[in-house]
Protein backbone atom coordinates (compact mmCIF):
# COMPACT_ATOMS: atom_id res chain seq x y z
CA UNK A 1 89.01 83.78 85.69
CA UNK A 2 87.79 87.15 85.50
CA UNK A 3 89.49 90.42 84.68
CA UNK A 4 89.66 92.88 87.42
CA UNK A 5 86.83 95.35 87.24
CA UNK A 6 87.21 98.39 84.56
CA UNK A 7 87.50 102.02 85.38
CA UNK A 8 83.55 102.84 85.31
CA UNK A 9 83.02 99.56 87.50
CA UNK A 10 85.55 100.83 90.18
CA UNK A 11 85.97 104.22 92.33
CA UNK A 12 88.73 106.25 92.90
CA UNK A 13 91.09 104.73 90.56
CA UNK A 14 94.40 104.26 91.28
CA UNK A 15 97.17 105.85 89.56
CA UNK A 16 97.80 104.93 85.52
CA UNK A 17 100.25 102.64 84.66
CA UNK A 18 102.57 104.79 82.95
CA UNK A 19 104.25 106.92 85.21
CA UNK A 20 102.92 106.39 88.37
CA UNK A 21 106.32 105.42 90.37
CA UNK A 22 109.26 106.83 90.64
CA UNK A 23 111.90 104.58 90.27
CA UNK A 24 112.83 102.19 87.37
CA UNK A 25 114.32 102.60 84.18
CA UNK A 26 114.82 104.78 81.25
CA UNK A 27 114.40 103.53 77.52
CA UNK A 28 116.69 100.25 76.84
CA UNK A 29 119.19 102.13 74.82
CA UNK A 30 119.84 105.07 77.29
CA UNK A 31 120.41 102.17 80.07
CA UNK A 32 122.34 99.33 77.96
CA UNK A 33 123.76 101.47 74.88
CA UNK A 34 122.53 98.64 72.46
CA UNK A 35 119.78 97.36 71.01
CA UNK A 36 116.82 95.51 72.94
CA UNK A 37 116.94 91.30 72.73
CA UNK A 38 114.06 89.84 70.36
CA UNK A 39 112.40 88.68 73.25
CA UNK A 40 108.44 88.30 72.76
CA UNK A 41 108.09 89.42 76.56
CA UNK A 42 109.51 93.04 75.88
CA UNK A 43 106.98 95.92 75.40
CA UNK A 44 108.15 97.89 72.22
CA UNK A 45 106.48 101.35 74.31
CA UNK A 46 108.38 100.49 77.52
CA UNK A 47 111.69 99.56 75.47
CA UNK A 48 111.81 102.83 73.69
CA UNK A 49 110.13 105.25 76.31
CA UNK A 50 111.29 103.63 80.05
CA UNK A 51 109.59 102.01 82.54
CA UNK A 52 108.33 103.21 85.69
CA UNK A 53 105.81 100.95 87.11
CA UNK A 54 105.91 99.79 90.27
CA UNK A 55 107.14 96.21 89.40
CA UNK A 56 110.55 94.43 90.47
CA UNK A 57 113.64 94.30 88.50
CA UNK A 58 112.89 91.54 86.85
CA UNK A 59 109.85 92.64 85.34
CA UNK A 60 111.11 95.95 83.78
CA UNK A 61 110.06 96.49 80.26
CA UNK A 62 107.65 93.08 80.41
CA UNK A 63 104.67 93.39 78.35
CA UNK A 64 101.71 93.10 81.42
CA UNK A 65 100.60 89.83 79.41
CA UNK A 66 103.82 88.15 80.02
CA UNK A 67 104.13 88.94 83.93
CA UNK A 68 100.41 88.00 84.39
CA UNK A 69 101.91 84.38 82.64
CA UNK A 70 105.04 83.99 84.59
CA UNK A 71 103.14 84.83 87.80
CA UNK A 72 100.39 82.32 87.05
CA UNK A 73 103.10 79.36 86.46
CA UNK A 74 104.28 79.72 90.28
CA UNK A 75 101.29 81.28 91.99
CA UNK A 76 100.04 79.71 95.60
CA UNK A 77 97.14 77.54 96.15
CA UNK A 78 95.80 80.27 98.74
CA UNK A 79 92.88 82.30 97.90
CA UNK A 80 91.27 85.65 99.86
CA UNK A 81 87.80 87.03 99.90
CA UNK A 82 86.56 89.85 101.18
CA UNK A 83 82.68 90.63 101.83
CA UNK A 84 82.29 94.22 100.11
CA UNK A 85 78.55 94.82 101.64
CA UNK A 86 79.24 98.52 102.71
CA UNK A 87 82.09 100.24 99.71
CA UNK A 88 85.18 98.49 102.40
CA UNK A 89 88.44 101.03 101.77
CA UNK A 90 90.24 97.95 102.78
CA UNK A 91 89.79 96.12 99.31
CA UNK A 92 92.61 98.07 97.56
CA UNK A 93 94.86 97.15 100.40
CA UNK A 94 94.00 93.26 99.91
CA UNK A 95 94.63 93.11 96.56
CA UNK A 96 97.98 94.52 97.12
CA UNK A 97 99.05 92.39 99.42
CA UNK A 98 97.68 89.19 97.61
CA UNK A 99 99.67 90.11 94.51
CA UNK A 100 102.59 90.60 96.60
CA UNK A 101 102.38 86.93 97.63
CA UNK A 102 101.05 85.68 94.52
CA UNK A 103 97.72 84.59 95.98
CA UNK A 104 95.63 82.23 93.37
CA UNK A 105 93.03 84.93 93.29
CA UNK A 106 91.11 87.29 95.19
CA UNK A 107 87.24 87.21 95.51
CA UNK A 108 85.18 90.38 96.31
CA UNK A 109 81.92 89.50 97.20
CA UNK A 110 78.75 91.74 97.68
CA UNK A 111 78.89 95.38 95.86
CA UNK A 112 80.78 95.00 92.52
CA UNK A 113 82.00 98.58 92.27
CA UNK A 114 85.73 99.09 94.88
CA UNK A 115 87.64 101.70 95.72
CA UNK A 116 91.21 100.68 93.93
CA UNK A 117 93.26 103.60 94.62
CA UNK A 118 94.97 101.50 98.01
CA UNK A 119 95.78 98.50 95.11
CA UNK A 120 98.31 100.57 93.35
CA UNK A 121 97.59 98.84 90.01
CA UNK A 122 98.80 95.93 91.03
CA UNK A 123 95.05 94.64 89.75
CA UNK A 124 96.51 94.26 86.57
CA UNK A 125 98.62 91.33 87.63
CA UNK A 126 96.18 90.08 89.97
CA UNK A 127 93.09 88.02 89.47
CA UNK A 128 90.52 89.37 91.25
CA UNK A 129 86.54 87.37 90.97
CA UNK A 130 83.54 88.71 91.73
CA UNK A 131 80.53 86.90 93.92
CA UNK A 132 77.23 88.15 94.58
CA UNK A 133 77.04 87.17 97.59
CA UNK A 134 78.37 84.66 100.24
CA UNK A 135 76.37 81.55 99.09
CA UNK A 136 77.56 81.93 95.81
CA UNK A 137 81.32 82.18 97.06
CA UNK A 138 81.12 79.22 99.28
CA UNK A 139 79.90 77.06 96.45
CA UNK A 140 82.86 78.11 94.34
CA UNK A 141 85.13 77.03 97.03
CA UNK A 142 83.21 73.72 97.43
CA UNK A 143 83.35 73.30 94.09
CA UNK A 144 87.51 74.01 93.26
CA UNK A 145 88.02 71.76 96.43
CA UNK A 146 89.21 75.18 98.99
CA UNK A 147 89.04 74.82 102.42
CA UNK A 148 87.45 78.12 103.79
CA UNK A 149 88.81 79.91 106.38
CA UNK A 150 87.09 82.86 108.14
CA UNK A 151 89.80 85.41 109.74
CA UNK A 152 87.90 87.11 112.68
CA UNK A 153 88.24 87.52 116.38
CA UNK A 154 84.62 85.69 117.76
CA UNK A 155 84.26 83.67 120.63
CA UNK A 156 85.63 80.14 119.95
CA UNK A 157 88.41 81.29 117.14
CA UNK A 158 91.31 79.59 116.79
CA UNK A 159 94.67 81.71 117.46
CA UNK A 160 96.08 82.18 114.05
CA UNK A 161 99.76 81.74 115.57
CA UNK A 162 99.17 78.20 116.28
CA UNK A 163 96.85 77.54 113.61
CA UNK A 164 97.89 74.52 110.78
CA UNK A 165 95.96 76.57 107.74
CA UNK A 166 95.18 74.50 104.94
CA UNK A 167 97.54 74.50 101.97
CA UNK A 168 94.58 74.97 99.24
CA UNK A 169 92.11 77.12 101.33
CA UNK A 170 90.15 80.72 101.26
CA UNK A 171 91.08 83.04 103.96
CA UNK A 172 87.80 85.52 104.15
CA UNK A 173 87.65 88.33 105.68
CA UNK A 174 84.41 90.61 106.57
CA UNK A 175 84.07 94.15 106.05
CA UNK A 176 85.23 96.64 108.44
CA UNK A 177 83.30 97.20 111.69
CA UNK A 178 80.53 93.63 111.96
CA UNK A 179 83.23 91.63 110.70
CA UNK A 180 82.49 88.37 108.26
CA UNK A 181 78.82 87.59 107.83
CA UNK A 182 76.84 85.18 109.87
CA UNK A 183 77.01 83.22 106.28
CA UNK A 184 80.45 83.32 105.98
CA UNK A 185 81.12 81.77 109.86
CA UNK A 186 78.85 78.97 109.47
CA UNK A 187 80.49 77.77 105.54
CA UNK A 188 83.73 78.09 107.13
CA UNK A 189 85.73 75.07 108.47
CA UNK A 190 87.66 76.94 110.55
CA UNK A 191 87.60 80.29 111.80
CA UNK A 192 90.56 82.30 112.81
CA UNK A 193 91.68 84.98 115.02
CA UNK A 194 94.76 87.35 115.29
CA UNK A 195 96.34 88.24 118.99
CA UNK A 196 96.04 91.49 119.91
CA UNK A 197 96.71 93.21 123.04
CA UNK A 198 95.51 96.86 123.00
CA UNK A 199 92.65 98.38 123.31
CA UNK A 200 91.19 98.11 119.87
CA UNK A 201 88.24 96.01 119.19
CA UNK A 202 89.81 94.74 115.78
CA UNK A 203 92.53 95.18 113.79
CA UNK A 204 92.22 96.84 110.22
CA UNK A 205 90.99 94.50 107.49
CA UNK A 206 93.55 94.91 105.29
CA UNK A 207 96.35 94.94 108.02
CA UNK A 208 94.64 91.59 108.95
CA UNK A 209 94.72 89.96 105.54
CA UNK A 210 98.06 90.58 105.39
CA UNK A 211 98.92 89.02 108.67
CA UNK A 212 96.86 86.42 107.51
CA UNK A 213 98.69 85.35 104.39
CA UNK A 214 101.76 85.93 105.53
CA UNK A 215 101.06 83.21 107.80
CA UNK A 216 99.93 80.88 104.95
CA UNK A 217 103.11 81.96 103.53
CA UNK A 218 105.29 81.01 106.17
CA UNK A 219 103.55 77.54 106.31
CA UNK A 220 103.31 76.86 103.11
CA UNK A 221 105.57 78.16 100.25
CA UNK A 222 109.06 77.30 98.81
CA UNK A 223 110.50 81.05 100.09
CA UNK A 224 113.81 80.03 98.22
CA UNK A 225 111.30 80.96 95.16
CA UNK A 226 111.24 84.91 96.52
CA UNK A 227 112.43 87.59 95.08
């Protein structure tokens, strides 16, 4: 797969990766009063100047290379798109969330260039595809055997509360405002929709993704593997 776009490919980029939380832990020796394990995993930077990425415990003072691995030997089935065919704020917030639950990957299709800043960096452990458009992301799902699932309130959706989602499937989502494309509703096996019972039209995209894999989640994974 992929790497997540670089900084002149992306807008508004997020914070670095040194520095930009603040909890964690000093250098090894200030915390443990001995010297670091010979453990390939370790950064030698992190080790002897602290780590304060936003990462759990159990990550602290991994080199990125070695998370990225241990991630990808227990990561879900699930994948998420998002159409990107207007600059969507909402990507950032996707990306997040789909690291969070160790989504498979996530697929931006339409405008290459994202706003990362809502992703937190967590693009660095997640791996994110591009598409040019629709067509060509519903012939990579045909072709890695995913189910696709739209996410969108329409006429004739299926209530996502009593929905039996697919264990190796695509959630996709639309951009915010119109929603998935008419391209994306007619390659998708199923569409969903989330109950709501305000006012709103629709629900944020990136509030909805969440929902959305969470739902996957509870369905589908071994949650005694959870942090």
């Amino acid at each position: 797969m992929s790497s997540a776009p670089t900084d002149d490919e992306a807008l508004a980029p997020g914070p670095t990766e040194w520095g930009e939380h603040p909890h964690g832990v000093g250098p090894w020796r200030e915390e443990f009063g001995a010297e670091p394990p010979d453990d390939p995993r370790l950064d030698p930077e992190l080790l002897a100047h602290g780590d304060r990425r936003n990462v759990v415990d159990a990550y602290r003072y991994w080199r990125r290379e070695a998370i990225v691995a241990d991630i990808d030997s227990r990561r879900h089935p699930f994948h998420v798109a998002i159409e990107n065919f207007g600059h969507d704020a909402n990507i950032g917030t996707v990306v997040r969330t789909a690291n969070a639950f160790a989504a498979a990957a996530v697929h931006i299709v339409g405008r290459k260039r994202w706003n990362r800043r809502g992703a937190m960096v967590t693009d660095r452990y997640q791996h994110v595809r591009h598409h040019t458009d629709t067509g060509e992301l519903l012939r990579f799902a045909a072709a890695a055997g995913l189910t696709v699932v739209a996410v969108d309130n329409v006429p004739g959706s299926v209530p996502l509360e009593t929905a039996t989602l697919p264990r190796d499937c695509l959630l996709l989502f639309g951009q915010e405002g119109p929603g998935v494309t008419e391209a994306a509703k007619a390659g998708a096996l199923l569409t969903v929709s989330i109950a709501q019972f305000g006012s709103t039209r629709s629900i944020n995209a990136g509030v909805a993704a969440g929902i959305a894999m969470h739902a996957w989640i509870r369905q589908h994974a071994d949650l005694g593997n959870a942090w």
